[in-house]
PDB file of N, CA and C in Angstrom:
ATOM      1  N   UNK A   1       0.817  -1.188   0.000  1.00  0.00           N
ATOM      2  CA  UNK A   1       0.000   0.000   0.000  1.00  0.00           C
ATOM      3  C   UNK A   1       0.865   1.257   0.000  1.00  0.00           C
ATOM      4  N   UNK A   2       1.890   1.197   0.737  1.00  0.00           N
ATOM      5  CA  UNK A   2       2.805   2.358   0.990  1.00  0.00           C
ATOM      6  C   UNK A   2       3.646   2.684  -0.545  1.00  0.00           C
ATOM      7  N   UNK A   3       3.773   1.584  -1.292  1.00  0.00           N
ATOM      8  CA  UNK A   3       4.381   1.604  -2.350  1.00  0.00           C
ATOM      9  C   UNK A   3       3.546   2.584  -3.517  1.00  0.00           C
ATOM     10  N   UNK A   4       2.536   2.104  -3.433  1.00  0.00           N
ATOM     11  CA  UNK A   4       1.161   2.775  -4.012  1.00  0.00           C
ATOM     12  C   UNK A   4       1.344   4.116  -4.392  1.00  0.00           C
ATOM     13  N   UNK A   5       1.197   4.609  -3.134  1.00  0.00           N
ATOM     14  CA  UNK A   5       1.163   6.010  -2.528  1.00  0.00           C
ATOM     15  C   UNK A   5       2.319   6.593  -2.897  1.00  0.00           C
ATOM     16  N   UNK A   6       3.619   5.936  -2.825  1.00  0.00           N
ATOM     17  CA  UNK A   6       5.020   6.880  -3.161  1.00  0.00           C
ATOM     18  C   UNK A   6       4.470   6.742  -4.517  1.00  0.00           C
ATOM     19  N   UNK A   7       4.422   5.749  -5.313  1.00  0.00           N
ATOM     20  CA  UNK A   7       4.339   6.178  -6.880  1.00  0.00           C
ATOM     21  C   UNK A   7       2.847   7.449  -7.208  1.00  0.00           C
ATOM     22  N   UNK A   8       1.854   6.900  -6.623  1.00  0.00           N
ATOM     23  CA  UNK A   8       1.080   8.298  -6.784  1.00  0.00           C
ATOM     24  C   UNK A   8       1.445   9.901  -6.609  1.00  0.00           C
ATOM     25  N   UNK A   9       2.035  10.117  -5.850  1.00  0.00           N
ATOM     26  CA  UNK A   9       3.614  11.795  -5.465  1.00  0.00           C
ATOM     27  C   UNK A   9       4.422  11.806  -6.459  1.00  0.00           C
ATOM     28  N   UNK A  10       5.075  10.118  -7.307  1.00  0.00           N
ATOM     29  CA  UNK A  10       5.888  10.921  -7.764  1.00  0.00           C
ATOM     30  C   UNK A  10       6.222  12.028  -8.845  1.00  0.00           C
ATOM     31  N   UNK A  11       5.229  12.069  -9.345  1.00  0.00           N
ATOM     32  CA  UNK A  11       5.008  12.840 -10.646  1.00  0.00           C
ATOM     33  C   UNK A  11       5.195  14.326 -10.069  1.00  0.00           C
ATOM     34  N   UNK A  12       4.459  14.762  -8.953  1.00  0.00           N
ATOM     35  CA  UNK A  12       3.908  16.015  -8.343  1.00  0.00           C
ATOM     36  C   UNK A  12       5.392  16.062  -7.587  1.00  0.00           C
ATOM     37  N   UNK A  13       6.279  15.288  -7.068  1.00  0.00           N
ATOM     38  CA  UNK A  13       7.580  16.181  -6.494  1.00  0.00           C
ATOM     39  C   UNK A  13       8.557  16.072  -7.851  1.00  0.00           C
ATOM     40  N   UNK A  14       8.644  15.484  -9.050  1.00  0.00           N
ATOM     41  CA  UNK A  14       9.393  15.779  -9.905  1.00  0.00           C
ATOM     42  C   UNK A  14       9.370  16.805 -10.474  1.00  0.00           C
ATOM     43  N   UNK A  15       7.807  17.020 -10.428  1.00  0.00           N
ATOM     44  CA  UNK A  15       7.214  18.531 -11.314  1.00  0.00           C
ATOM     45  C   UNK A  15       7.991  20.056 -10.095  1.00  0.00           C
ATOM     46  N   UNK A  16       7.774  19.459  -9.001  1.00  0.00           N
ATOM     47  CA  UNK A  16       7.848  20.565  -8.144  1.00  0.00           C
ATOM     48  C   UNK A  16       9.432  20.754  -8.087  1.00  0.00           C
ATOM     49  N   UNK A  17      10.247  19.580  -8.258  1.00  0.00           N
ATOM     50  CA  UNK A  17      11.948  19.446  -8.275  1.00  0.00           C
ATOM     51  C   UNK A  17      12.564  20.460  -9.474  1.00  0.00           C
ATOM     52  N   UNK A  18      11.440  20.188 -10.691  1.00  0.00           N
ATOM     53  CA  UNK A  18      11.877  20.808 -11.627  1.00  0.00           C
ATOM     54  C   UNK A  18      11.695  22.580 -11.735  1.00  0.00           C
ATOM     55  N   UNK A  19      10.746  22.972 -11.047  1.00  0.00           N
ATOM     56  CA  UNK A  19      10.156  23.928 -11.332  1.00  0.00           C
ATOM     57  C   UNK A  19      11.349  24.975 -10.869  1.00  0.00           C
ATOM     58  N   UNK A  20      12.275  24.754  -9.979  1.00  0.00           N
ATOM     59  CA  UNK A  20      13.759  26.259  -9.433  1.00  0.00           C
ATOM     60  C   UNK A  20      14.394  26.043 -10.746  1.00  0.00           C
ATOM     61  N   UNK A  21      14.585  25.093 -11.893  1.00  0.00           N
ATOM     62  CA  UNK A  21      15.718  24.825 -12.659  1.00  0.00           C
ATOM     63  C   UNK A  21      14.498  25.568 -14.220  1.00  0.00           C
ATOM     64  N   UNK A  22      13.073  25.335 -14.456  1.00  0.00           N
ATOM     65  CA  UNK A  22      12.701  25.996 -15.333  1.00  0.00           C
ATOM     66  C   UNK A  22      12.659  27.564 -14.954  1.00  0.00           C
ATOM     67  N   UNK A  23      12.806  27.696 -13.530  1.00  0.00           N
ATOM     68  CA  UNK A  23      12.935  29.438 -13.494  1.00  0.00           C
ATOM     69  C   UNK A  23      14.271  30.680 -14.268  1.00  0.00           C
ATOM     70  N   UNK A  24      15.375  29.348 -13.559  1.00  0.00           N
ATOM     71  CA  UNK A  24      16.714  29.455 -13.729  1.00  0.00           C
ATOM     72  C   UNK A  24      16.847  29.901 -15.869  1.00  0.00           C
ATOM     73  N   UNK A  25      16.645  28.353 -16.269  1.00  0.00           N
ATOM     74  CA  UNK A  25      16.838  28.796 -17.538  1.00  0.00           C
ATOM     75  C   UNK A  25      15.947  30.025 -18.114  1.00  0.00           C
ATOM     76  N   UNK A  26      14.190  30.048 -17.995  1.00  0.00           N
ATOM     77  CA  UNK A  26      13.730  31.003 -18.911  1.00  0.00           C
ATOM     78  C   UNK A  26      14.122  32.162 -18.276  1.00  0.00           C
ATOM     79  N   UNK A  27      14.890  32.633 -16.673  1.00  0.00           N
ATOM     80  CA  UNK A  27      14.756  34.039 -16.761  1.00  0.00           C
ATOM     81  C   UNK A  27      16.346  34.167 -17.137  1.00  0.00           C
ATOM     82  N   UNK A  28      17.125  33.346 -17.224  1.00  0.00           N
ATOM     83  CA  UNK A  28      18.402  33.472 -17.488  1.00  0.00           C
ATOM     84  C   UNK A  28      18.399  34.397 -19.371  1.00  0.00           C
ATOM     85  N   UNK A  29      17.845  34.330 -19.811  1.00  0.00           N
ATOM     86  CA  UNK A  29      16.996  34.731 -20.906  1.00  0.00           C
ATOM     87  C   UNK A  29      16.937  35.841 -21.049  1.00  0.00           C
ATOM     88  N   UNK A  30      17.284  36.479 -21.730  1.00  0.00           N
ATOM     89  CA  UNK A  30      17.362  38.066 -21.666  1.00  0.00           C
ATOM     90  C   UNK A  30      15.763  38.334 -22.255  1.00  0.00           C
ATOM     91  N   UNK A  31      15.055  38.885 -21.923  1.00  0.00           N
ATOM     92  CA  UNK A  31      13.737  39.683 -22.194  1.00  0.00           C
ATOM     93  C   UNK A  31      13.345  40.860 -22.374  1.00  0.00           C
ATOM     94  N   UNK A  32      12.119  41.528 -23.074  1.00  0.00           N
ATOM     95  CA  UNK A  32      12.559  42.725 -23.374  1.00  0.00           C
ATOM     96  C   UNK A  32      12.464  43.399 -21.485  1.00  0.00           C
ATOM     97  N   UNK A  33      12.977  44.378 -21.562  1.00  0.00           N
ATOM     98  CA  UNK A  33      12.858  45.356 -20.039  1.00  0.00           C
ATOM     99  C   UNK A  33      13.996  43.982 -18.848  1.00  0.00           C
ATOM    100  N   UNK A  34      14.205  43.073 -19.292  1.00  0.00           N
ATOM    101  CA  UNK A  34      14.869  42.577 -18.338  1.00  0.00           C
ATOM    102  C   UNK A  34      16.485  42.636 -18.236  1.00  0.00           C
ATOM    103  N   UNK A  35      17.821  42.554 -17.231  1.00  0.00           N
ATOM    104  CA  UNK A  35      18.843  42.770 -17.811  1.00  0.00           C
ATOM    105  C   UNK A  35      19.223  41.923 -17.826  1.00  0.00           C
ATOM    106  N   UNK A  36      20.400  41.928 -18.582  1.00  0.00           N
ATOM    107  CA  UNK A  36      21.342  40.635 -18.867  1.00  0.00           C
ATOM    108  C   UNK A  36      22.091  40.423 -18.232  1.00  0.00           C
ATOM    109  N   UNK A  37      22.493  39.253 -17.244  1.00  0.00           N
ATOM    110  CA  UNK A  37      22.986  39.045 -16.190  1.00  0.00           C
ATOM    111  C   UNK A  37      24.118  38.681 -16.442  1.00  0.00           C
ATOM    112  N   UNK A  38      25.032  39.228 -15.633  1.00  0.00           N
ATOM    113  CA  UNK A  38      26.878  38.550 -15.685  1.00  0.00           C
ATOM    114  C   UNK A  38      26.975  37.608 -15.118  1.00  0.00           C
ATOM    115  N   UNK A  39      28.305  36.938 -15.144  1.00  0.00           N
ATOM    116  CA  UNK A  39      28.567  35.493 -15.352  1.00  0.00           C
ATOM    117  C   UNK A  39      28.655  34.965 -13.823  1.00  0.00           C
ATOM    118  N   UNK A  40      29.005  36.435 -13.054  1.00  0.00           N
ATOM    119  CA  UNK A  40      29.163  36.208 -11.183  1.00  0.00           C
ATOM    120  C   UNK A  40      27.410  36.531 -10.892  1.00  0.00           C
ATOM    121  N   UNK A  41      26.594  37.094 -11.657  1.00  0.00           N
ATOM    122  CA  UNK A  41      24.887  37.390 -10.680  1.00  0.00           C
ATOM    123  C   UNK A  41      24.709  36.585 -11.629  1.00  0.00           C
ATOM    124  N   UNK A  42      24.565  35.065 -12.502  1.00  0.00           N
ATOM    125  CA  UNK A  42      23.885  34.245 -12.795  1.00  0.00           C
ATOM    126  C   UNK A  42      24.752  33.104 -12.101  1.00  0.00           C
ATOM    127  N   UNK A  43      25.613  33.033 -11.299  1.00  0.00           N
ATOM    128  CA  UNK A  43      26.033  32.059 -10.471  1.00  0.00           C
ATOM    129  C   UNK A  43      25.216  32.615  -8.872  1.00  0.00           C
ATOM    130  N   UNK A  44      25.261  33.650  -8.585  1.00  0.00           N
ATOM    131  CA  UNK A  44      24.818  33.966  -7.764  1.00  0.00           C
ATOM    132  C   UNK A  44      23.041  34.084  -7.501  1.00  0.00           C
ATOM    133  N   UNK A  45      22.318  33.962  -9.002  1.00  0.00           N
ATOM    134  CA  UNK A  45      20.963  33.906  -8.879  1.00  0.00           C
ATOM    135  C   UNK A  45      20.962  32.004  -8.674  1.00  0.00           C
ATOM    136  N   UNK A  46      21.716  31.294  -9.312  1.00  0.00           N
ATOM    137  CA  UNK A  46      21.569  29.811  -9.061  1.00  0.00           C
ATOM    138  C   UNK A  46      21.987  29.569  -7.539  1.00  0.00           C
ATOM    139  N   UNK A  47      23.026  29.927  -6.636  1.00  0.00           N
ATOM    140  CA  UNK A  47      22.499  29.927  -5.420  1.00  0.00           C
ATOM    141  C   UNK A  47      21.754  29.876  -4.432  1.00  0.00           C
ATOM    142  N   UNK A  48      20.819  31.501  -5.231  1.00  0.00           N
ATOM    143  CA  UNK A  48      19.822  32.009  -4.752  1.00  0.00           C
ATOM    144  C   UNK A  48      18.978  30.717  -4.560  1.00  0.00           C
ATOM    145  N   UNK A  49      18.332  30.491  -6.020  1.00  0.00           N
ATOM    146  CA  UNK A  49      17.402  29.590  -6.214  1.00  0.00           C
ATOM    147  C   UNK A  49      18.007  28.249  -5.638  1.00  0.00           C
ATOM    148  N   UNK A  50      18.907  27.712  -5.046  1.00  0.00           N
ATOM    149  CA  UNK A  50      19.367  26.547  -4.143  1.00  0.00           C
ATOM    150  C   UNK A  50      18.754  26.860  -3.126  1.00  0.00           C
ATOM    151  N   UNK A  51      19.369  27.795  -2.128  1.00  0.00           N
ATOM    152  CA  UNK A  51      19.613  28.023  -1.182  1.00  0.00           C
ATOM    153  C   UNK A  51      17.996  28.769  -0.118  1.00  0.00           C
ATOM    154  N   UNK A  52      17.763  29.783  -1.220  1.00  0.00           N
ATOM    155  CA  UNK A  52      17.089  30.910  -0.445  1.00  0.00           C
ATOM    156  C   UNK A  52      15.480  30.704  -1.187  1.00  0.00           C
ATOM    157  N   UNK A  53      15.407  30.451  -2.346  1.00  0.00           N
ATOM    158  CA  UNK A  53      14.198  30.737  -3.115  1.00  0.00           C
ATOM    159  C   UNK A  53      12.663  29.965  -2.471  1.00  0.00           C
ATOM    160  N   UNK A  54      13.285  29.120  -1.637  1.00  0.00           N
ATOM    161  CA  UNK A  54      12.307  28.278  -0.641  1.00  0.00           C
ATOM    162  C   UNK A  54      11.564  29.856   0.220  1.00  0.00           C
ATOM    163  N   UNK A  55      12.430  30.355   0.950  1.00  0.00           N
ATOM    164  CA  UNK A  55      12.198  31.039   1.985  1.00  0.00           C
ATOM    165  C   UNK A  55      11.585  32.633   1.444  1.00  0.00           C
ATOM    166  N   UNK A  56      12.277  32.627   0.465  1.00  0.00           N
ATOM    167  CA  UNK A  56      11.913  34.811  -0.223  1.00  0.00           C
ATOM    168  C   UNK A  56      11.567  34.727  -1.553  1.00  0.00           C
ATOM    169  N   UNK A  57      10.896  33.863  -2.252  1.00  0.00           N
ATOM    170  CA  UNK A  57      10.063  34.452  -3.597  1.00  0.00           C
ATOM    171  C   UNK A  57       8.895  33.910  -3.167  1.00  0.00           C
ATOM    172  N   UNK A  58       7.949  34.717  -4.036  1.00  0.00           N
ATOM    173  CA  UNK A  58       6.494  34.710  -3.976  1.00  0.00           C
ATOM    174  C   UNK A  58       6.133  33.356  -4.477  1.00  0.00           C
ATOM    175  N   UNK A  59       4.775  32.973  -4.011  1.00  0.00           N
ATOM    176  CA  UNK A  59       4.714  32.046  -4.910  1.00  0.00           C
ATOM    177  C   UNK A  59       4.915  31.530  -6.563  1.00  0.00           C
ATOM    178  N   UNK A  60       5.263  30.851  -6.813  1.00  0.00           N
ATOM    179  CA  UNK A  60       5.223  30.635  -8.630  1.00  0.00           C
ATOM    180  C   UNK A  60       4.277  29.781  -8.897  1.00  0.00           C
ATOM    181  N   UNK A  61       3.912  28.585  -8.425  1.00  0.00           N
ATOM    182  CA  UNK A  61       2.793  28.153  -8.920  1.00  0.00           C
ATOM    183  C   UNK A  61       2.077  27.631  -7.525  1.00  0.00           C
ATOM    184  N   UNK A  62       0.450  27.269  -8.170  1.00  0.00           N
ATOM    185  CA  UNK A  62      -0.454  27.495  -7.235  1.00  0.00           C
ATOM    186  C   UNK A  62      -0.393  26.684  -5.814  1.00  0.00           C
ATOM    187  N   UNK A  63       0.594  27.140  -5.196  1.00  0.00           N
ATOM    188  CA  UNK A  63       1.278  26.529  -3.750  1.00  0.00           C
ATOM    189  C   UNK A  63      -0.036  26.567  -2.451  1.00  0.00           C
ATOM    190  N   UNK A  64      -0.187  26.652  -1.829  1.00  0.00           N
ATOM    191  CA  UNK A  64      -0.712  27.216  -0.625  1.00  0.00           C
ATOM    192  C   UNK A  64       0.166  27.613   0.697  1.00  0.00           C
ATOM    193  N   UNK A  65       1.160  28.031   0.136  1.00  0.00           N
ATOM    194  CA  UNK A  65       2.101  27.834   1.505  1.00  0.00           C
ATOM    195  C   UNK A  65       2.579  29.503   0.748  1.00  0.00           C
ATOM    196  N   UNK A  66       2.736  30.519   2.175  1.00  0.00           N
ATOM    197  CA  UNK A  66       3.544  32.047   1.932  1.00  0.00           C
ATOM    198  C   UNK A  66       5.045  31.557   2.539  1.00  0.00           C
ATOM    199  N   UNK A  67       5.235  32.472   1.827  1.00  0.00           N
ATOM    200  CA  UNK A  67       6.872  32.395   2.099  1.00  0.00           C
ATOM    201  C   UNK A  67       7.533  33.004   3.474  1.00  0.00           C
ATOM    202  N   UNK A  68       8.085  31.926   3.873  1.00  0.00           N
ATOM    203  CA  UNK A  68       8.690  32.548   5.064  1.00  0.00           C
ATOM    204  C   UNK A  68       9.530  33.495   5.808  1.00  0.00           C
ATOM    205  N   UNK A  69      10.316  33.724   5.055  1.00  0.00           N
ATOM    206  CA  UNK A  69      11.110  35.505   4.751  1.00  0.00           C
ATOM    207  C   UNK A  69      10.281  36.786   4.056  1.00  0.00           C
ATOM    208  N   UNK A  70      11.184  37.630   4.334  1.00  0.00           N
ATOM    209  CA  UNK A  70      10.627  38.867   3.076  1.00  0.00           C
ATOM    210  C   UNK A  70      10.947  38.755   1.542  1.00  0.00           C
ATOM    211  N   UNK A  71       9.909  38.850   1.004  1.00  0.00           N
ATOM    212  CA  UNK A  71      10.006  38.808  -0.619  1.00  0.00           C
ATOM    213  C   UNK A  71      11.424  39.948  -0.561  1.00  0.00           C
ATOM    214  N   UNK A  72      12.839  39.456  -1.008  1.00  0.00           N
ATOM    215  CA  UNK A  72      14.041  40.562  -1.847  1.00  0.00           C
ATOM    216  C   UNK A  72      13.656  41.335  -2.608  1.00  0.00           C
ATOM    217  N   UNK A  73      14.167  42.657  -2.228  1.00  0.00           N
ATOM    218  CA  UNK A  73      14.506  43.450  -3.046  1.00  0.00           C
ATOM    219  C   UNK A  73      15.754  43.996  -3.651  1.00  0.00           C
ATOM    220  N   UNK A  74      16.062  45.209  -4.480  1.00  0.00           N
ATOM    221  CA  UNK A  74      17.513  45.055  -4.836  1.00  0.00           C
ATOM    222  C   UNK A  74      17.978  45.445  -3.391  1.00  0.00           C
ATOM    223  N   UNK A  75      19.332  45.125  -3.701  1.00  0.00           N
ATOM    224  CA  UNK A  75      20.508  45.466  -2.688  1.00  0.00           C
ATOM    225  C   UNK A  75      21.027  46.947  -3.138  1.00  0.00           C
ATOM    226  N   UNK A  76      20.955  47.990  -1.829  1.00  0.00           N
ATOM    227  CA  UNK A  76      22.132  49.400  -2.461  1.00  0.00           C
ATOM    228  C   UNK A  76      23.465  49.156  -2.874  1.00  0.00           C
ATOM    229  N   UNK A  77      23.678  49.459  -3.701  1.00  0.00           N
ATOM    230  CA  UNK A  77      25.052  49.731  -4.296  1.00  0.00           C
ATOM    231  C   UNK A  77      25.672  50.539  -3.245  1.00  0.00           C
ATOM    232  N   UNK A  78      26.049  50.140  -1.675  1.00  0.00           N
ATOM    233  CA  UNK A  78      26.746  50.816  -0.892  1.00  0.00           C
ATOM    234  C   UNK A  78      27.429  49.783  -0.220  1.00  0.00           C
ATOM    235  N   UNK A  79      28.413  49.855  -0.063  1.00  0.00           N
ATOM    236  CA  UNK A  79      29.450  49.061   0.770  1.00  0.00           C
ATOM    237  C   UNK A  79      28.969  48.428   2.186  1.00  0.00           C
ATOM    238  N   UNK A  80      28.610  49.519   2.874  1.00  0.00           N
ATOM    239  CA  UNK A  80      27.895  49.292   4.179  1.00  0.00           C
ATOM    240  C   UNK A  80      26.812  48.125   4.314  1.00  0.00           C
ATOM    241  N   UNK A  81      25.542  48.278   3.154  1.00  0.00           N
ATOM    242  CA  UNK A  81      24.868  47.461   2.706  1.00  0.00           C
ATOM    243  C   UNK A  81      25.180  46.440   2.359  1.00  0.00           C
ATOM    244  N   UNK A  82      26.427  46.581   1.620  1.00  0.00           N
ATOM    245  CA  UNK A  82      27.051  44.836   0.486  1.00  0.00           C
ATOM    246  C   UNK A  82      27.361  44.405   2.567  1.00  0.00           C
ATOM    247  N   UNK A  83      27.864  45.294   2.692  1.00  0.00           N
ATOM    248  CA  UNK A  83      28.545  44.471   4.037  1.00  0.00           C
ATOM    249  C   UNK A  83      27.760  43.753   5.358  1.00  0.00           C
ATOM    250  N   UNK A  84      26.502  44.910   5.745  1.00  0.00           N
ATOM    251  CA  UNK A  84      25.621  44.127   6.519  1.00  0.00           C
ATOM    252  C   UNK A  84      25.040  42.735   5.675  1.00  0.00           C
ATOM    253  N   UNK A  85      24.669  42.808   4.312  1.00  0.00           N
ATOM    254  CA  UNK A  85      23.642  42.090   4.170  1.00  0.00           C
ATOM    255  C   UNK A  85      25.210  40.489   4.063  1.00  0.00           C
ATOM    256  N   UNK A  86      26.105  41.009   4.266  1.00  0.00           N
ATOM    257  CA  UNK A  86      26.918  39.319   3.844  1.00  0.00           C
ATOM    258  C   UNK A  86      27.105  39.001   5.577  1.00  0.00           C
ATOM    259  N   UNK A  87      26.949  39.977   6.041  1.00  0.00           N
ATOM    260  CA  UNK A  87      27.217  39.261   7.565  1.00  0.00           C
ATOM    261  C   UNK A  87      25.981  38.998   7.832  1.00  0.00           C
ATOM    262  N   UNK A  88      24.516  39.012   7.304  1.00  0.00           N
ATOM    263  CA  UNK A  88      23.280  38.604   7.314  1.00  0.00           C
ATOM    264  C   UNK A  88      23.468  37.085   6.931  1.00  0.00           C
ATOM    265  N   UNK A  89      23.976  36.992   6.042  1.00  0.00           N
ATOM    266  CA  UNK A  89      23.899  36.026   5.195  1.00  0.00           C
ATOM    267  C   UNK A  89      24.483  34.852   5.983  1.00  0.00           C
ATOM    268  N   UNK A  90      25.740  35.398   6.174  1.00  0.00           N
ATOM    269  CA  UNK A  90      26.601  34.254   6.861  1.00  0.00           C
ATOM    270  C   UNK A  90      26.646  34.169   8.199  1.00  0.00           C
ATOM    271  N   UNK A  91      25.866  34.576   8.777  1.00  0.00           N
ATOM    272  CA  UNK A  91      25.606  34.466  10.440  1.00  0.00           C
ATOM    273  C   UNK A  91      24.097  34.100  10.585  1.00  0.00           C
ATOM    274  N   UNK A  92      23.237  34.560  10.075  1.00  0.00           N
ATOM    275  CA  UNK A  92      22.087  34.312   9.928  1.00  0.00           C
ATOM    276  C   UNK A  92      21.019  34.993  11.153  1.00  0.00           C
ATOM    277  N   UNK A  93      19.977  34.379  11.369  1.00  0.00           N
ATOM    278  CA  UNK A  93      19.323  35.292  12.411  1.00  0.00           C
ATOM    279  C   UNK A  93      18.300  34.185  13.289  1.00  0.00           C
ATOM    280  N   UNK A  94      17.073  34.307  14.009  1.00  0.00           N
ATOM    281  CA  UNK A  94      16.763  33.375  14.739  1.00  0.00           C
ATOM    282  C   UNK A  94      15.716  33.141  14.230  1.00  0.00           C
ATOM    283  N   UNK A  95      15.378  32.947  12.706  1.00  0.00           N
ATOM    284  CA  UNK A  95      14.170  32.856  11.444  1.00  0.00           C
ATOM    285  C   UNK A  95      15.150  32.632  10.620  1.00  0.00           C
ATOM    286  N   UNK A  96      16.677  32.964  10.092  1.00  0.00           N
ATOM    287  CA  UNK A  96      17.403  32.525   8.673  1.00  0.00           C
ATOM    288  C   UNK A  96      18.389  31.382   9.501  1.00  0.00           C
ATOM    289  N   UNK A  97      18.898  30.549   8.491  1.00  0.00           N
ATOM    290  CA  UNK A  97      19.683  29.628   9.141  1.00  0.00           C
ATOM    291  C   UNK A  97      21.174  30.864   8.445  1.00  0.00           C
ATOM    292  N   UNK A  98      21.596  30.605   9.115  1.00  0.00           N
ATOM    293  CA  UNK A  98      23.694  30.664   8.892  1.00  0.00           C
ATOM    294  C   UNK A  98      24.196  30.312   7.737  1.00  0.00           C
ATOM    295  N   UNK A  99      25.224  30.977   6.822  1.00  0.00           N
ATOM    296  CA  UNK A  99      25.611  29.929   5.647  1.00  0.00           C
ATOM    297  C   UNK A  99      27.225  29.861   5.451  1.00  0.00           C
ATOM    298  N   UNK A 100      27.842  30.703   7.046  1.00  0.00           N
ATOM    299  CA  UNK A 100      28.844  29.958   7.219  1.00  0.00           C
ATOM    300  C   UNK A 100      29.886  29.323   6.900  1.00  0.00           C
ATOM    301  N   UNK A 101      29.484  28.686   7.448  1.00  0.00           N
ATOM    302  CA  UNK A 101      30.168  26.878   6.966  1.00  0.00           C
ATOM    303  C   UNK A 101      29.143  26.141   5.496  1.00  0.00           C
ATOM    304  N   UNK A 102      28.866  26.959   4.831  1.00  0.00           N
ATOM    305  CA  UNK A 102      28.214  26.408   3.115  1.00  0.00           C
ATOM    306  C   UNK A 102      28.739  27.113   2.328  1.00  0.00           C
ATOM    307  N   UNK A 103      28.839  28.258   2.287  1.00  0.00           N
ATOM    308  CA  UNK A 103      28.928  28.990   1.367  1.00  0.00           C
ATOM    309  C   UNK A 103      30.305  29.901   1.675  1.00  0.00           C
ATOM    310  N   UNK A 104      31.404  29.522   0.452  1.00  0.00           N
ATOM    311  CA  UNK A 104      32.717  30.585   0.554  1.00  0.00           C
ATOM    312  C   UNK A 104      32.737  31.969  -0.264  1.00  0.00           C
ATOM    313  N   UNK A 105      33.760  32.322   0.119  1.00  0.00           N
ATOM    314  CA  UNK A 105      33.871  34.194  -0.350  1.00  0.00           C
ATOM    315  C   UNK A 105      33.294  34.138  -1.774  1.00  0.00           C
ATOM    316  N   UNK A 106      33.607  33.923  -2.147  1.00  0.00           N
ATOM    317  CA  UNK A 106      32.884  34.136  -4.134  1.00  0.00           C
ATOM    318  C   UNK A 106      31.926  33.625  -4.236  1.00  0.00           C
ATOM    319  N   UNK A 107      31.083  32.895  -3.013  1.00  0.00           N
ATOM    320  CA  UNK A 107      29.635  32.546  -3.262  1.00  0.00           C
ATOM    321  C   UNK A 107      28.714  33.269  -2.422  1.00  0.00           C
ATOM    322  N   UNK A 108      29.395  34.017  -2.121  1.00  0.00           N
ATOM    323  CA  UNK A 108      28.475  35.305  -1.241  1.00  0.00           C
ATOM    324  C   UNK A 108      28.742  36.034  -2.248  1.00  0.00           C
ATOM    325  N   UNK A 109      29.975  36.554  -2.418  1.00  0.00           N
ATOM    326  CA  UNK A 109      30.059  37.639  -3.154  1.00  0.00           C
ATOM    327  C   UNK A 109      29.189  37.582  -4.474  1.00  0.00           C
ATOM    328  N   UNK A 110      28.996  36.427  -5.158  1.00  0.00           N
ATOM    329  CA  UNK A 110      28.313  36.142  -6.398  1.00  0.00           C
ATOM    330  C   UNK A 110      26.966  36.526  -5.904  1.00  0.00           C
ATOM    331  N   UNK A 111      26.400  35.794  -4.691  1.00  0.00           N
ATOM    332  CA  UNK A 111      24.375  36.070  -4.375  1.00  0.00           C
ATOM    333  C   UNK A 111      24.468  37.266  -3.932  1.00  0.00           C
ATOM    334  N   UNK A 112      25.425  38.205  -3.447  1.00  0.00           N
ATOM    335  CA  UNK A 112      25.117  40.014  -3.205  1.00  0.00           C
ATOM    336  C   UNK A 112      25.525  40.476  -4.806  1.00  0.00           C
ATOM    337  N   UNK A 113      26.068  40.100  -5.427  1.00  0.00           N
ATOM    338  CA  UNK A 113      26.037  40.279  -7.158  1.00  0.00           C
ATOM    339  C   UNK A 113      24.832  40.503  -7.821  1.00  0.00           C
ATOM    340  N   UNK A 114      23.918  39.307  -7.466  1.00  0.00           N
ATOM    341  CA  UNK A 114      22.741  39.362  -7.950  1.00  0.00           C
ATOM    342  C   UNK A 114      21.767  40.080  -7.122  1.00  0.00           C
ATOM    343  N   UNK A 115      21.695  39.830  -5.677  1.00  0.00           N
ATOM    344  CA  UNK A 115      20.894  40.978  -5.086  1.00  0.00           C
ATOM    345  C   UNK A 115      20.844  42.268  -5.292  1.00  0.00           C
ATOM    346  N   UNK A 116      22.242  42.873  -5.867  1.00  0.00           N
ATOM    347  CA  UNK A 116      22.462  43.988  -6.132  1.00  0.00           C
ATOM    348  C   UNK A 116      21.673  44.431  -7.511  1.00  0.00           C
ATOM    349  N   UNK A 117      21.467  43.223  -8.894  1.00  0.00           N
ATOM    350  CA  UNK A 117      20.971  43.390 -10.153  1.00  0.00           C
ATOM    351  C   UNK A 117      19.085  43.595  -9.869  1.00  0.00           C
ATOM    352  N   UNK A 118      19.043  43.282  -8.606  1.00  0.00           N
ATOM    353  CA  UNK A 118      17.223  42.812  -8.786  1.00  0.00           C
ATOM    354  C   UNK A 118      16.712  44.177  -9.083  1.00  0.00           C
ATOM    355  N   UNK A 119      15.711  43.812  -9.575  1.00  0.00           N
ATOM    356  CA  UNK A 119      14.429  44.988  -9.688  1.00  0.00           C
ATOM    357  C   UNK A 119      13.518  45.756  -8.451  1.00  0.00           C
TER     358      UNK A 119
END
């Protein structure tokens, strides 16, 4: 019976597995009004979407679950800012986990790359 049941899901978590990697390619995509992302904020938006996209984008498809962080916005182009938000990042808070011990210097620096490109 239990066997049943895993094969009945599996369609619905493959679809759902796939759905961070169809975001990845079509917005990787230059569009009209959208920008074209460099080679460090499209390593740093694939992060994103690892790491964070669970917790701070809106829904994408018809979920029932809100997101548990604040929907991102861009990052200031100010030092101070690049700087709180990486000691955000990598220390975390008592709602974000820590990323520490996951994530090294050029993989922060790459996801404040892209925080910095958002809209």
């Amino acid at each position: 019976m239990k066997v049943f049941s895993f094969l009945k899901w599996t369609p619905f978590v493959l679809l759902l597995s796939l759905a961070p990697f169809r975001l990845l390619t079509a917005s990787a995509q230059s569009t009209e009004g959208e920008p074209i992302l460099t080679e460090k904020q499209l390593k740093g938006k694939n992060i994103f979407m690892q790491r964070c996209s669970l917790c701070h984008l809106p829904k994408v498809l018809k979920q029932t679950y809100q997101p548990v962080g604040p929907i991102l916005e861009r990052l200031e182009d100010d030092p101070a800012a690049e700087e709180a938000a990486r000691e955000f990042i990598l220390k975390g808070s008592a709602n974000m986990p820590g990323f520490q011990y996951t994530l090294d210097r050029s993989e922060v620096d790459a996801l404040i790359a892209y925080l910095e490109g958002l809209r």
